[in-house]
Protein backbone atom coordinates (compact mmCIF):
# COMPACT_ATOMS: atom_id res chain seq x y z
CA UNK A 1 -11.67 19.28 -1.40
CA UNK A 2 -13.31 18.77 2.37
CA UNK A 3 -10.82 18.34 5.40
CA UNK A 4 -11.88 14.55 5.21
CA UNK A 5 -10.75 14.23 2.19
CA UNK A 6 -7.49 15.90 2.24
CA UNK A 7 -7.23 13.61 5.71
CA UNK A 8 -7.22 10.69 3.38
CA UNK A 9 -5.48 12.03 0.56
CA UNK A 10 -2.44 13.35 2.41
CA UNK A 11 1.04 13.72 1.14
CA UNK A 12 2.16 9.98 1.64
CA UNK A 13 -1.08 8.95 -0.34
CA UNK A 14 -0.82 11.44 -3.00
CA UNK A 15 3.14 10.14 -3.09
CA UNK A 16 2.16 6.16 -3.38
CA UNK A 17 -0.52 6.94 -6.27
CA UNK A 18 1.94 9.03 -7.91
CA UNK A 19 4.41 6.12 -7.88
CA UNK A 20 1.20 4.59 -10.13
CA UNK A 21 1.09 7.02 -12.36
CA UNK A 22 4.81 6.68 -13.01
CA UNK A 23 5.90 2.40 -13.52
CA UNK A 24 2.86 2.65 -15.51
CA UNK A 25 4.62 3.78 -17.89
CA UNK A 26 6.20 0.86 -18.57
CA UNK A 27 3.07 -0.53 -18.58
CA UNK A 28 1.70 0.81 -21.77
CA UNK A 29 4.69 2.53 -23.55
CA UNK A 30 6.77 -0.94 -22.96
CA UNK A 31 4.80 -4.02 -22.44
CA UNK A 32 1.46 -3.02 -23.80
CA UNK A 33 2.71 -1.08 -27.03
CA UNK A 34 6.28 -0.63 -28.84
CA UNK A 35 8.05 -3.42 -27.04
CA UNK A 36 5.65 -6.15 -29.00
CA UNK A 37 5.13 -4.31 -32.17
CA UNK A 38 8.79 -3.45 -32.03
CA UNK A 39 9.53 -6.70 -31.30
CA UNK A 40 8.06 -8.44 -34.14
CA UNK A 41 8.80 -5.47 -37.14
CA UNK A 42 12.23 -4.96 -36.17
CA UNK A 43 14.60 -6.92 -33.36
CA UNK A 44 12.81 -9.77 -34.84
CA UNK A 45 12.44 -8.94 -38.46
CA UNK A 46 13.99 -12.17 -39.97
CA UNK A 47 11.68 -14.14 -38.03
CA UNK A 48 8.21 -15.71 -38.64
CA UNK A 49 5.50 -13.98 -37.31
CA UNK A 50 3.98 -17.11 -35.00
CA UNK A 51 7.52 -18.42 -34.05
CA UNK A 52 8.34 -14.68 -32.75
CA UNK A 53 5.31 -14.63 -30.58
CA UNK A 54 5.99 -18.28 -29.03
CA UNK A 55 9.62 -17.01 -28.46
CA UNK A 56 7.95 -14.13 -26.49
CA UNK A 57 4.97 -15.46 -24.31
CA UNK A 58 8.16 -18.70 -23.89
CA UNK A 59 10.60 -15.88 -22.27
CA UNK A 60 7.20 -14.08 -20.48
CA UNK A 61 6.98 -17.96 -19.08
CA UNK A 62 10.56 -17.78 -18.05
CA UNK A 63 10.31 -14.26 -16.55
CA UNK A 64 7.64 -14.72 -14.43
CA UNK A 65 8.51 -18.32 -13.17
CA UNK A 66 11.87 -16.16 -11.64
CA UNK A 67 9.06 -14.17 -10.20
CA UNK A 68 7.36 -16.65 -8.87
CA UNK A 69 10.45 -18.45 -7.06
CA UNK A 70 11.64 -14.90 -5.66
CA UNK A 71 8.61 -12.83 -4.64
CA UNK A 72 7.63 -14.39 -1.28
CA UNK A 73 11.68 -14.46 -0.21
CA UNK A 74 11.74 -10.22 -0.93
CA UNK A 75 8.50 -9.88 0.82
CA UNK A 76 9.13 -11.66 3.70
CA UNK A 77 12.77 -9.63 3.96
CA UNK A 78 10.98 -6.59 4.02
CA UNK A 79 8.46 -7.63 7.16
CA UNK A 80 12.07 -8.36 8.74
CA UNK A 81 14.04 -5.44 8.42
CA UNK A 82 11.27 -3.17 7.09
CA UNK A 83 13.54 -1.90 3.83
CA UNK A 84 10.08 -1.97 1.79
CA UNK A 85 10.76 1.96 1.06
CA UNK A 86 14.57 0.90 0.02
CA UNK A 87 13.65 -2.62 -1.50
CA UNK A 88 11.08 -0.18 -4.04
CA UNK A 89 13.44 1.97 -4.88
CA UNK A 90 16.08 -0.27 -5.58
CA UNK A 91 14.17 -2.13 -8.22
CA UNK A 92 12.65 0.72 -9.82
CA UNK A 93 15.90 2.26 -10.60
CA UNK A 94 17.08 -1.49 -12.09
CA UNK A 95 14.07 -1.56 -14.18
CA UNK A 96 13.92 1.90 -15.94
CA UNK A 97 17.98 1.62 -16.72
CA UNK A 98 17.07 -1.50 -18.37
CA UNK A 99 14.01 0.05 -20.38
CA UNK A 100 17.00 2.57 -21.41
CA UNK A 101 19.11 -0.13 -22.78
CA UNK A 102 16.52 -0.82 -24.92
CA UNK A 103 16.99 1.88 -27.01
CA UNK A 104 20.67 0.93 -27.74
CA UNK A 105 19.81 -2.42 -29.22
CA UNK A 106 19.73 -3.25 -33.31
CA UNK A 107 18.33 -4.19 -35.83
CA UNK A 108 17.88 -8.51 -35.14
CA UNK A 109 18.93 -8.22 -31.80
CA UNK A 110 15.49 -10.40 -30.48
CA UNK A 111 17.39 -12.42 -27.88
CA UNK A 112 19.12 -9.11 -25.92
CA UNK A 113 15.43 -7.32 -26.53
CA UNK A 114 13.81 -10.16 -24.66
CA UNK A 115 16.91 -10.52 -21.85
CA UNK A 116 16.59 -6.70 -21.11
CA UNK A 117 12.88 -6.40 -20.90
CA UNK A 118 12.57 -9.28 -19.05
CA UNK A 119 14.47 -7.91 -16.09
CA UNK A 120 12.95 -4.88 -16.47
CA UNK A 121 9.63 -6.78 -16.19
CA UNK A 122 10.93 -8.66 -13.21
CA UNK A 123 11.59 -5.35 -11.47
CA UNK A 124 8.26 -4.00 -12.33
CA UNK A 125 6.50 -7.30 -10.79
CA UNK A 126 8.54 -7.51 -7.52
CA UNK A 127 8.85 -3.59 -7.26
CA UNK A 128 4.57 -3.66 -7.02
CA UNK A 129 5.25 -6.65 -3.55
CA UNK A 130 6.78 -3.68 -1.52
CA UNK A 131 4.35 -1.26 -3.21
CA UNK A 132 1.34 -2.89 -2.69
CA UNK A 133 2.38 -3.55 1.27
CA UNK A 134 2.60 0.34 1.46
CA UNK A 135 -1.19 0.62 0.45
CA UNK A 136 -1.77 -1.18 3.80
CA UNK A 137 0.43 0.87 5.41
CA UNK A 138 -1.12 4.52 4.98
CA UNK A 139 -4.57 3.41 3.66
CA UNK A 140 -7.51 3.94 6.45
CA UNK A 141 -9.32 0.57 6.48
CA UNK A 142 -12.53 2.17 5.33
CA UNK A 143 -10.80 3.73 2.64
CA UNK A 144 -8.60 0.89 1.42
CA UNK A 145 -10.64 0.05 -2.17
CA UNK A 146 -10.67 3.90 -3.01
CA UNK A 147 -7.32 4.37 -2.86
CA UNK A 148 -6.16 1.62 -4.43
CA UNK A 149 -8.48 2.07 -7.42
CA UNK A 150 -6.94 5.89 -6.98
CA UNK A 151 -3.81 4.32 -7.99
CA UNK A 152 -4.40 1.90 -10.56
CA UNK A 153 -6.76 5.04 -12.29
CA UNK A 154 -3.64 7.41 -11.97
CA UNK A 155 -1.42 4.96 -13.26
CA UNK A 156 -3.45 4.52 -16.50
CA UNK A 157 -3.77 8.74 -16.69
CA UNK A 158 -0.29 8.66 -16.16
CA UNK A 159 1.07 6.22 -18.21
CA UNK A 160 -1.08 6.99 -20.84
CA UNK A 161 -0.49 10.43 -21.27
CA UNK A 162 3.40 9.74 -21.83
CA UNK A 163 2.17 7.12 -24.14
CA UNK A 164 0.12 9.60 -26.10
CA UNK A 165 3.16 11.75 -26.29
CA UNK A 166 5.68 8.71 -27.89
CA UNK A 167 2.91 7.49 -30.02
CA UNK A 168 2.64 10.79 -31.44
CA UNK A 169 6.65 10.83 -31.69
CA UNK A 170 5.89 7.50 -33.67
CA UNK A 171 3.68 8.38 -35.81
CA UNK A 172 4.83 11.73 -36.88
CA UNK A 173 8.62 11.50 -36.38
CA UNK A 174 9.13 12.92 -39.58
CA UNK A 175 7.34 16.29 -38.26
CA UNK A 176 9.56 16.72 -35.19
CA UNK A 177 13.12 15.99 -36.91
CA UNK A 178 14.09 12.77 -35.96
CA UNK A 179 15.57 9.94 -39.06
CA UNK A 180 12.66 7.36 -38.58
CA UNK A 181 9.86 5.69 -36.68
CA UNK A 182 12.83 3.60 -35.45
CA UNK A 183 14.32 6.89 -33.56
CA UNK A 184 11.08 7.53 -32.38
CA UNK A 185 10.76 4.05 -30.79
CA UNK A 186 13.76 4.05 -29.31
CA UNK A 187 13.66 7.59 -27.51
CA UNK A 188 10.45 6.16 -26.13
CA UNK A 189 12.52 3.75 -24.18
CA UNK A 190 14.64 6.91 -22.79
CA UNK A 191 11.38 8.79 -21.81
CA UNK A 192 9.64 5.76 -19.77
CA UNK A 193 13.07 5.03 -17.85
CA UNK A 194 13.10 8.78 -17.04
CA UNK A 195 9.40 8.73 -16.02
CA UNK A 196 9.03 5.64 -13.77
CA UNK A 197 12.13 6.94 -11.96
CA UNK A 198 11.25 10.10 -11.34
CA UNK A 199 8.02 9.54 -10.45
CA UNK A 200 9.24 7.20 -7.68
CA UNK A 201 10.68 10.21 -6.12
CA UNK A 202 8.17 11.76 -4.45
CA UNK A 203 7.74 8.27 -2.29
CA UNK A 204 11.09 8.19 -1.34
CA UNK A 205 10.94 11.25 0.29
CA UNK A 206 7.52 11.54 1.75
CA UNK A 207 7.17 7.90 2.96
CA UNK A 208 9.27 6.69 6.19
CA UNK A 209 10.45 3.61 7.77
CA UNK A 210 12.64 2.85 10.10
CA UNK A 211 14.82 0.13 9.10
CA UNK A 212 16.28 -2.69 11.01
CA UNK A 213 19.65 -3.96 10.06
CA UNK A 214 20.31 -7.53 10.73
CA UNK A 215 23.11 -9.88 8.55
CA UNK A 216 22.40 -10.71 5.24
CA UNK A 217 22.41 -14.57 6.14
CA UNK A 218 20.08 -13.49 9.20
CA UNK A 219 17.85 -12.10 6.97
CA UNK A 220 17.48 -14.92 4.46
CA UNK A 221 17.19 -17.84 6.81
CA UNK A 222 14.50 -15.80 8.83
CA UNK A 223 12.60 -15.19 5.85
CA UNK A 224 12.47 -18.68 4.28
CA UNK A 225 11.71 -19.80 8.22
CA UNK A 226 9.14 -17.41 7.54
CA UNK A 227 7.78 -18.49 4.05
CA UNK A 228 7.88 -22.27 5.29
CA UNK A 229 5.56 -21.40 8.39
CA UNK A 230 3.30 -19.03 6.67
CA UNK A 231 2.57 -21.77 3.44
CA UNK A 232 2.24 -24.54 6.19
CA UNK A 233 0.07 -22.45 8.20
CA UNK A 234 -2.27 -20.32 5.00
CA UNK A 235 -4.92 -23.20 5.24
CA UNK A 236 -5.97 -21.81 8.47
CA UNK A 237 -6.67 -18.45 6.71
CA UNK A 238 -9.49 -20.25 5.14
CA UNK A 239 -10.57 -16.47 3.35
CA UNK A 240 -7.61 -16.04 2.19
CA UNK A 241 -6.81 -19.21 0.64
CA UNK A 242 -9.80 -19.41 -1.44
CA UNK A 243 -9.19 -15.41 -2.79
CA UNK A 244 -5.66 -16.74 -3.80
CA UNK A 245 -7.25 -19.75 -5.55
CA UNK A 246 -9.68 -17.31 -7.27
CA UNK A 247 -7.32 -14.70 -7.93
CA UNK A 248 -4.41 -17.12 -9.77
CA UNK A 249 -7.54 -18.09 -12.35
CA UNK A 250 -9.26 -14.75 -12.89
CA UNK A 251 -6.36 -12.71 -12.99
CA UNK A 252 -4.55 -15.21 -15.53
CA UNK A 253 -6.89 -14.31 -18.05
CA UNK A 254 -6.38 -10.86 -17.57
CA UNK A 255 -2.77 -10.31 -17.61
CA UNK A 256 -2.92 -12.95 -21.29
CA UNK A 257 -5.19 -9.97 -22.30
CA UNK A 258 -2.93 -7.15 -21.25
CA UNK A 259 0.39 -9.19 -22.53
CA UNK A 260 -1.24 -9.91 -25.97
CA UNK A 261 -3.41 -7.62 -26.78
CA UNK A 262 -1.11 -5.81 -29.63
CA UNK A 263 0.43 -9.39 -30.77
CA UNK A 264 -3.46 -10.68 -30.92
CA UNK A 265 -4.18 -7.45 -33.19
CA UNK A 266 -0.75 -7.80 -35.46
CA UNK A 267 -1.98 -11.79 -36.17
CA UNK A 268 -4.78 -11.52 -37.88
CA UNK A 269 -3.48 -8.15 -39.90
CA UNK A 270 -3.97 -5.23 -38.49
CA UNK A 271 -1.38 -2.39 -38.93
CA UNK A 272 0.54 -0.82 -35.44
CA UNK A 273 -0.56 2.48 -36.88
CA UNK A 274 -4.25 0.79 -35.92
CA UNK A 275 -2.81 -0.57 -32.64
CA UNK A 276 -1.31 1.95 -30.76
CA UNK A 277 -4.12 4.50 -30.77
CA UNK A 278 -6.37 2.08 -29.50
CA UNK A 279 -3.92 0.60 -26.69
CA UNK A 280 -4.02 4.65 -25.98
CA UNK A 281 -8.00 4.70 -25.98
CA UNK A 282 -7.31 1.85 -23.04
CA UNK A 283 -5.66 4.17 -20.78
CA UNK A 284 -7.45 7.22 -20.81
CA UNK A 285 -11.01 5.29 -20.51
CA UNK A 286 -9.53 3.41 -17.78
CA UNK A 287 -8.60 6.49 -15.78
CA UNK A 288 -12.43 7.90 -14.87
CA UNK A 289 -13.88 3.92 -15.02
CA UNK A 290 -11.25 2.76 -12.41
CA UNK A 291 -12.52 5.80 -10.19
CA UNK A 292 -15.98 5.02 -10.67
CA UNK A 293 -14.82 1.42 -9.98
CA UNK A 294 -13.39 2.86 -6.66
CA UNK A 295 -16.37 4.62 -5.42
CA UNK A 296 -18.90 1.49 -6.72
CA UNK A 297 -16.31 -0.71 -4.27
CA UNK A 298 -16.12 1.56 -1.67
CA UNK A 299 -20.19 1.88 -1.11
CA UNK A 300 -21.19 -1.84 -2.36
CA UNK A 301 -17.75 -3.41 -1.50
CA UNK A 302 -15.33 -5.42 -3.66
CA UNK A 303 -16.68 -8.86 -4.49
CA UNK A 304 -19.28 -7.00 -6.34
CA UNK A 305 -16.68 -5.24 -8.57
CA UNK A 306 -14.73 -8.39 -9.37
CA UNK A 307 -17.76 -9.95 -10.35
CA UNK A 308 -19.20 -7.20 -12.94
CA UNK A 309 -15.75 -7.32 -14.31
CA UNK A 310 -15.32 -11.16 -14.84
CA UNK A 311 -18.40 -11.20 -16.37
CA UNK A 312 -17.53 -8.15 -19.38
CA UNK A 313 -13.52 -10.24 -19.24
CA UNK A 314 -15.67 -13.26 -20.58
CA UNK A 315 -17.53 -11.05 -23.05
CA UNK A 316 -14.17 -9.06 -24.06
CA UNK A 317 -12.86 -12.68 -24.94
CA UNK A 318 -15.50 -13.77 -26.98
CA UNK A 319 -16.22 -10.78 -28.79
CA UNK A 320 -12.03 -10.74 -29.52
CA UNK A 321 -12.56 -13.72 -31.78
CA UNK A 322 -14.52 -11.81 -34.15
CA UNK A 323 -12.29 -8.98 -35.00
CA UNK A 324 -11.90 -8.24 -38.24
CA UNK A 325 -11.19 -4.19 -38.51
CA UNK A 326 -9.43 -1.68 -36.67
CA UNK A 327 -12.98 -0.14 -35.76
CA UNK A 328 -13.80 -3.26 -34.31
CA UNK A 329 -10.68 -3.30 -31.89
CA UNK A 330 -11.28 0.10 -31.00
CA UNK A 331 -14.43 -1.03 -29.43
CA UNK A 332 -12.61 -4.12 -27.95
CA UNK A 333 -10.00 -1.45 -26.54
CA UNK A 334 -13.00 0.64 -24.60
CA UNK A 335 -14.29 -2.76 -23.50
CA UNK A 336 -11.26 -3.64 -21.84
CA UNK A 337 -10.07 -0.04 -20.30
CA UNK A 338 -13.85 -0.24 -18.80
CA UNK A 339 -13.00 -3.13 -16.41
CA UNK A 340 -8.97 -3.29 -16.58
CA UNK A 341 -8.53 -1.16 -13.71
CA UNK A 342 -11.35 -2.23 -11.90
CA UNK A 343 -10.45 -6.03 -11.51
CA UNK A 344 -7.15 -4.97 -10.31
CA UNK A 345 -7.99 -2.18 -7.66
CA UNK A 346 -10.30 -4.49 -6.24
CA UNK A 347 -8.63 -7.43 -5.89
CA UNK A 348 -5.43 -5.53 -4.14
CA UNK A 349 -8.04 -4.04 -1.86
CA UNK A 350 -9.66 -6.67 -1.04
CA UNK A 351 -6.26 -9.04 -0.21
CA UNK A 352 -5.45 -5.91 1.51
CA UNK A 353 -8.32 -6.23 4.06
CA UNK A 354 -8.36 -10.00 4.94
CA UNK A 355 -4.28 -10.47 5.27
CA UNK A 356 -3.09 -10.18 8.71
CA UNK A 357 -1.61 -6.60 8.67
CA UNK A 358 1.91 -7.99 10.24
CA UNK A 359 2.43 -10.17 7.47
CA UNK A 360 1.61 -7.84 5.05
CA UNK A 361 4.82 -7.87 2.72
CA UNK A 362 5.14 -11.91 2.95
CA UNK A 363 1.64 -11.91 2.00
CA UNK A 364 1.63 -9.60 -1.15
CA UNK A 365 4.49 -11.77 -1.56
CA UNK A 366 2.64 -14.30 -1.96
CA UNK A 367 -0.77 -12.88 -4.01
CA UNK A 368 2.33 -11.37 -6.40
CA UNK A 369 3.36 -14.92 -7.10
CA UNK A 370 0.00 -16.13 -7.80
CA UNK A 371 -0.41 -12.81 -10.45
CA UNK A 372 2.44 -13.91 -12.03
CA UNK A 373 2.01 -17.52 -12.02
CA UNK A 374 -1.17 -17.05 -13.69
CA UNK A 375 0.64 -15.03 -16.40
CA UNK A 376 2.71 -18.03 -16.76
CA UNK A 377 0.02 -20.46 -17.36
CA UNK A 378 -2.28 -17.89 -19.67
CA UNK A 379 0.72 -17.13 -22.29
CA UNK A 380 2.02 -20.44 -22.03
CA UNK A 381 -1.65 -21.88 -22.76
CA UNK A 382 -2.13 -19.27 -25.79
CA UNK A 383 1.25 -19.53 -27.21
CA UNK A 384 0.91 -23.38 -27.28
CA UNK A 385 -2.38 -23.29 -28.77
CA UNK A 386 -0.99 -20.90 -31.71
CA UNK A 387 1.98 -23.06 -32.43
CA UNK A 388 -0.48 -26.19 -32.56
CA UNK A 389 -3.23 -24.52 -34.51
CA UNK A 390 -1.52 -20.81 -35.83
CA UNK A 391 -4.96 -19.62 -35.27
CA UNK A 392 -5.41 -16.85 -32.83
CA UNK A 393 -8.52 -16.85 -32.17
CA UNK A 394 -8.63 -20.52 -31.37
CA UNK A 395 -6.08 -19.77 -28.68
CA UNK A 396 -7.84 -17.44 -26.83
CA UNK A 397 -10.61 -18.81 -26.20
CA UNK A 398 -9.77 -21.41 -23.15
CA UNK A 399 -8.75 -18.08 -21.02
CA UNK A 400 -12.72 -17.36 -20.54
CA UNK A 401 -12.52 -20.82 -18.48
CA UNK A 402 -10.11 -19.32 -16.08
CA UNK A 403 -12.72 -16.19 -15.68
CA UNK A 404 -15.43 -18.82 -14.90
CA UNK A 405 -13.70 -20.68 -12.76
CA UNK A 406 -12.17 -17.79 -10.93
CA UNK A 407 -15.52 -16.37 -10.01
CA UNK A 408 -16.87 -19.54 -8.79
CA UNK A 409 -14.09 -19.34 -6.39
CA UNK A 410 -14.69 -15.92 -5.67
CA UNK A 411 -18.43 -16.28 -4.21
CA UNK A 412 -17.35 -18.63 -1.05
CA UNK A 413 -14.64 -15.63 -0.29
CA UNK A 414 -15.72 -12.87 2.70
CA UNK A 415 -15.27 -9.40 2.72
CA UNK A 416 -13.35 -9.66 6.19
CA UNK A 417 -10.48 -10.95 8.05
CA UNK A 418 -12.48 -14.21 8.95
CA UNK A 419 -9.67 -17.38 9.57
């Protein structure tokens, strides 16, 4: 490595993509693999099949509406008193206790399954607001899309290897002494709240702020002050107005994709020992495409990227409706690992470049709430669909729209800070 590049990727970087490679284990262990196959074979065994799945993308609704309502309040705290180091660490450790609770739960016990991982989930989504506003933070502007592709990539090396380790734990639990699949499962749980806490760590010591104490009622009138004059004022911020716009649609689409990927692959039959090593494949071809997806950003720029990647999303989509074997979703699985990581490190780069920099936290507030609220509308829209058709494939098919119309946003949005 050149003295440039170690310039770059000094300790506090390193630290902040390590923090990637460690939530993003809740990522794919949780919310990508046993929490929805776990879900629907065992907390919610005595259940129908399409009921369990609208009682799931109903409490993902619920989950990230909370998320929506609270975001721009903890980012706009953390411009006031600049906890963001504290605020990150305080959710973190919230979330992976509740990913360990997990494992404690029963046989039928649906409703506490889908209480504790939805707070876990909430922690994950707020915990990236402070995250996210440390990219700006230590990130060179030149080097902004790099590094936060670095992430994302590390994050999918990282959270994949631990989930190549459970699913092997899963799938030969008898081999390694344990009573069941079930066991297996639920140590799982144990491992990802020990992972995405200790790999927040190496932030908390490396990364420091000063923070400014001011009363808690202080604090939470200034920041809804704050909230009020930046949403009255954002249409003057022409650039970044439209991004938002583009990002709620395009990024809808992919976070239905992400959320119900192993519930789309249980509903029209295929087994979880056919699931989880392709939600695996996702991960470790995401790690080297994000990085190329870094490098093609960093030399061509961002819009570029987000493009390209729309464009295979719509594909993905299509091509999902004509599954029919396991080989089949493989390929869908290398499809989507291709471009996952890709869509996401460039849109946070690109919000990070065209926000004004002392804003930063109420901002990524802000683009948080607009993530989320898309992944309200897309399994709302899907889970509506399925309980009005029980097909599907019929449901997915109206997320391609929000790709479409998300890049047509997209192309009046410039690569700079323009008002």
């Amino acid at each position: 490595m050149n003295n440039s590049t170690s310039t770059v990727f000094n300790k506090k970087v390193k630290s902040w993509i390590a923090y990637d490679a460690g939530n993003s284990a809740f990522a794919t262990t949780v919310v990508a693999g046993f929490f929805p196959v776990f879900y629907n074979q065992y907390w919610a065994s005595g259940i129908d099949v399409d009921d369990a799945t609208v009682y799931k993308t109903l409490a993902l609704a619920i989950c990230n509406s909370i998320v929506l309502l609270t975001a721009p309040l903890i980012g706009a705290i953390t411009d006031i008193n600049n906890a963001t180091k504290k605020t990150l660490v305080l959710f973190t450790t919230i979330g992976a206790l509740f990913v360990g609770l997990l494992s404690i739960l029963p046989l039928g016990s649906w409703l506490y399954a889908l209480v504790f991982f939805c707070i876990a989930n909430y922690c994950f989504a707020v915990g990236q607001i402070p995250y996210d506003k440390i990219l700006t933070k230590i990130a060179p502007a030149n080097k902004l899309s790099q590094i936060s592709n670095q992430g994302y990539a590390w994050g999918y090396l990282g959270g994949g290897t631990l989930f190549l380790i459970n699913a092997l734990m899963f799938l030969y639990w008898d081999k390694i002494g344990l009573q069941s699949s079930v066991d297996a499962v639920k140590i799982s749980f144990i491992m990802v709240s020990i992972w995405w806490f200790a790999f927040m760590l190496p932030i908390r010591k490396n990364y420091k702020e000063d923070i400014l104490h001011h009363k808690k009622t202080f604090l939470i009138k200034e920041s809804f002050k704050n909230i009020l004059t930046t949403l009255r004022s954002i249409s003057q911020y022409r650039n970044v107005s439209l991004f938002l716009i583009a990002f709620f649609l395009f990024i809808d689409g992919a976070h239905t994709v992400i959320y119900l990927a192993a519930d789309f692959a249980l509903n029209v039959g295929l087994k979880a020992n056919d699931v989880i090593p392709a939600l695996i494949l996702v991960q470790f071809v995401a790690f080297p495409a994000t990085i190329l997806w870094g490098f093609i950003a960093d030399k061509y720029g961002d819009k570029p990227v987000l493009f390209i990647t729309i464009i295979f999303y719509i594909f993905i989509i299509f091509f999902s409706t004509t599954l029919s074997s396991a080989f089949e979703f493989y390929i869908l699985a290398i499809l989507v690992g291709g471009v996952q990581g890709g869509i996401q490190g460039s849109s946070r780069s690109l919000y990070g470049k065209i926000i004004p920099p002392e804003k930063a936290g109420e901002f990524f507030g802000i683009y948080n709430v607009l993530g989320r609220a898309g992944a309200i509308f897309g399994p709302l829209m899907v889970g509506g669909l399925l309980a009005l058709y029980g097909d599907i494939r019929i449901s997915l098919l109206p997320i391609a729209v929000l790709f479409i119309l998300g890049g047509l946003v997209l192309l009046k949005v410039k690569e700079s800070n323009e008002i």
